[in-house]
C-alpha atoms as a PDB file:
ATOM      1  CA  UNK A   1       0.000   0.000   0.000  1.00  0.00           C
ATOM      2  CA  UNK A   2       1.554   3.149  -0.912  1.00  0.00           C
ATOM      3  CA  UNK A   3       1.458   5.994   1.299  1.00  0.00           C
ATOM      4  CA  UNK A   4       1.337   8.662  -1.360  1.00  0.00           C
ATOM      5  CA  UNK A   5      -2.573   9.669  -0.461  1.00  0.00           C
ATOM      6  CA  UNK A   6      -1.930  10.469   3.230  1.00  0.00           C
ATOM      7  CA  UNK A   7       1.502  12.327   2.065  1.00  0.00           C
ATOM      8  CA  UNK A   8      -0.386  14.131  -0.099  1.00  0.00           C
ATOM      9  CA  UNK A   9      -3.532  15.079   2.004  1.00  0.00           C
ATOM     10  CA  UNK A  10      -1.158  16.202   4.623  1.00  0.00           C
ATOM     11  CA  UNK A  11       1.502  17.671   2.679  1.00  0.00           C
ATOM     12  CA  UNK A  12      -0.280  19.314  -0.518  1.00  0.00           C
ATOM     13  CA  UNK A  13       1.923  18.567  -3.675  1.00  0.00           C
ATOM     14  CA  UNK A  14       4.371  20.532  -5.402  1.00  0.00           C
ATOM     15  CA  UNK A  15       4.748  20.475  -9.299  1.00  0.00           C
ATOM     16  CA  UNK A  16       8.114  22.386 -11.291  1.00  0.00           C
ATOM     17  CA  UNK A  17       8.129  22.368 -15.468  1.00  0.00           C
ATOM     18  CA  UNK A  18      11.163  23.824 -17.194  1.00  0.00           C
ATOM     19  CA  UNK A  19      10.769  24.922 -20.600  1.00  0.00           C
ATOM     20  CA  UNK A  20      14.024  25.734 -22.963  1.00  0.00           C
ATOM     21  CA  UNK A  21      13.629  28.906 -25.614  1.00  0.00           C
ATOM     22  CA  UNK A  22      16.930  28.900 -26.441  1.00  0.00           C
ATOM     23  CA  UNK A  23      20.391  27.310 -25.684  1.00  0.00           C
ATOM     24  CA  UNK A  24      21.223  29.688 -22.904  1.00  0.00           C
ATOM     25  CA  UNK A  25      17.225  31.188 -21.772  1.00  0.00           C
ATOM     26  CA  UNK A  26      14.855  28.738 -19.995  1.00  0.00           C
ATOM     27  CA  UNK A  27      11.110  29.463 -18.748  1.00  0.00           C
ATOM     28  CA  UNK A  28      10.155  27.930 -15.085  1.00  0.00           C
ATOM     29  CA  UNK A  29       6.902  27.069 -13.439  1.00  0.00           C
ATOM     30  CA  UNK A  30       6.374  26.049  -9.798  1.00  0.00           C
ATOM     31  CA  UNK A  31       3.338  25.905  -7.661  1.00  0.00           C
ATOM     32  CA  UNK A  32       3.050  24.709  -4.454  1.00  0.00           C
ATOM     33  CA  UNK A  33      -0.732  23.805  -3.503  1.00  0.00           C
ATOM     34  CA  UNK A  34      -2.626  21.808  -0.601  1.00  0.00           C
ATOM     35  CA  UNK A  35      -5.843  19.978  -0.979  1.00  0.00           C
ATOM     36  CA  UNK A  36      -7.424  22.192   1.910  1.00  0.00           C
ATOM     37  CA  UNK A  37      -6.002  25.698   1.298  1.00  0.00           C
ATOM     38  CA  UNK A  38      -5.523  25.573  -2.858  1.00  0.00           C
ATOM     39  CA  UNK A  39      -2.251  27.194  -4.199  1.00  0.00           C
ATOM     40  CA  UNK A  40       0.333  28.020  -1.081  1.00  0.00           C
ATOM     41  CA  UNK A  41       3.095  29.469  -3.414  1.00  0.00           C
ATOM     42  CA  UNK A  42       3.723  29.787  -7.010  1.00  0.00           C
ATOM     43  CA  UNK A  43       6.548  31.552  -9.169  1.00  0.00           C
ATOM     44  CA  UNK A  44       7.232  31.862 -12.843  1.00  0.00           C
ATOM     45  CA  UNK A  45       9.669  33.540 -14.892  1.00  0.00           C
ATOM     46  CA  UNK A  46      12.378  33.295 -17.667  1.00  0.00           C
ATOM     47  CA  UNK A  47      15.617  32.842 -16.807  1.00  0.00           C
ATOM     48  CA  UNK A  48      19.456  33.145 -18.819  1.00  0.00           C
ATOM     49  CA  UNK A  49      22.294  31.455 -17.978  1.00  0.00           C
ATOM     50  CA  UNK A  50      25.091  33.574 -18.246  1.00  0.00           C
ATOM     51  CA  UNK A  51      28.740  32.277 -18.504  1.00  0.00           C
ATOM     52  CA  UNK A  52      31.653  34.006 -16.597  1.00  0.00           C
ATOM     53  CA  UNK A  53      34.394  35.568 -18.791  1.00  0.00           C
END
């Protein structure tokens, strides 16, 4: 029996998707959310690597 459905009811889940435009730029999605309270925390944005010189 896997304990994933208590984890889950007690914990809320978290979920993180990283998307690549280009070689060196990357969009990123992460929400936190609960079963009781909905979404606890979420952030988004696009992000470039830069390479030191």
């Amino acid at each position: 029996m896997s304990s994933e459905p208590i984890f889950k009811s007690i914990f809320g889940e978290g979920n993180a998707e990283e998307i690549a435009v280009d070689e060196d730029v990357f969009e990123m999605f992460v929400t936190i959310s609960h079963p009781w309270w909905g979404k606890m925390y979420e952030y988004k944005g696009q992000f470039e690597l830069r390479k030191n010189a």
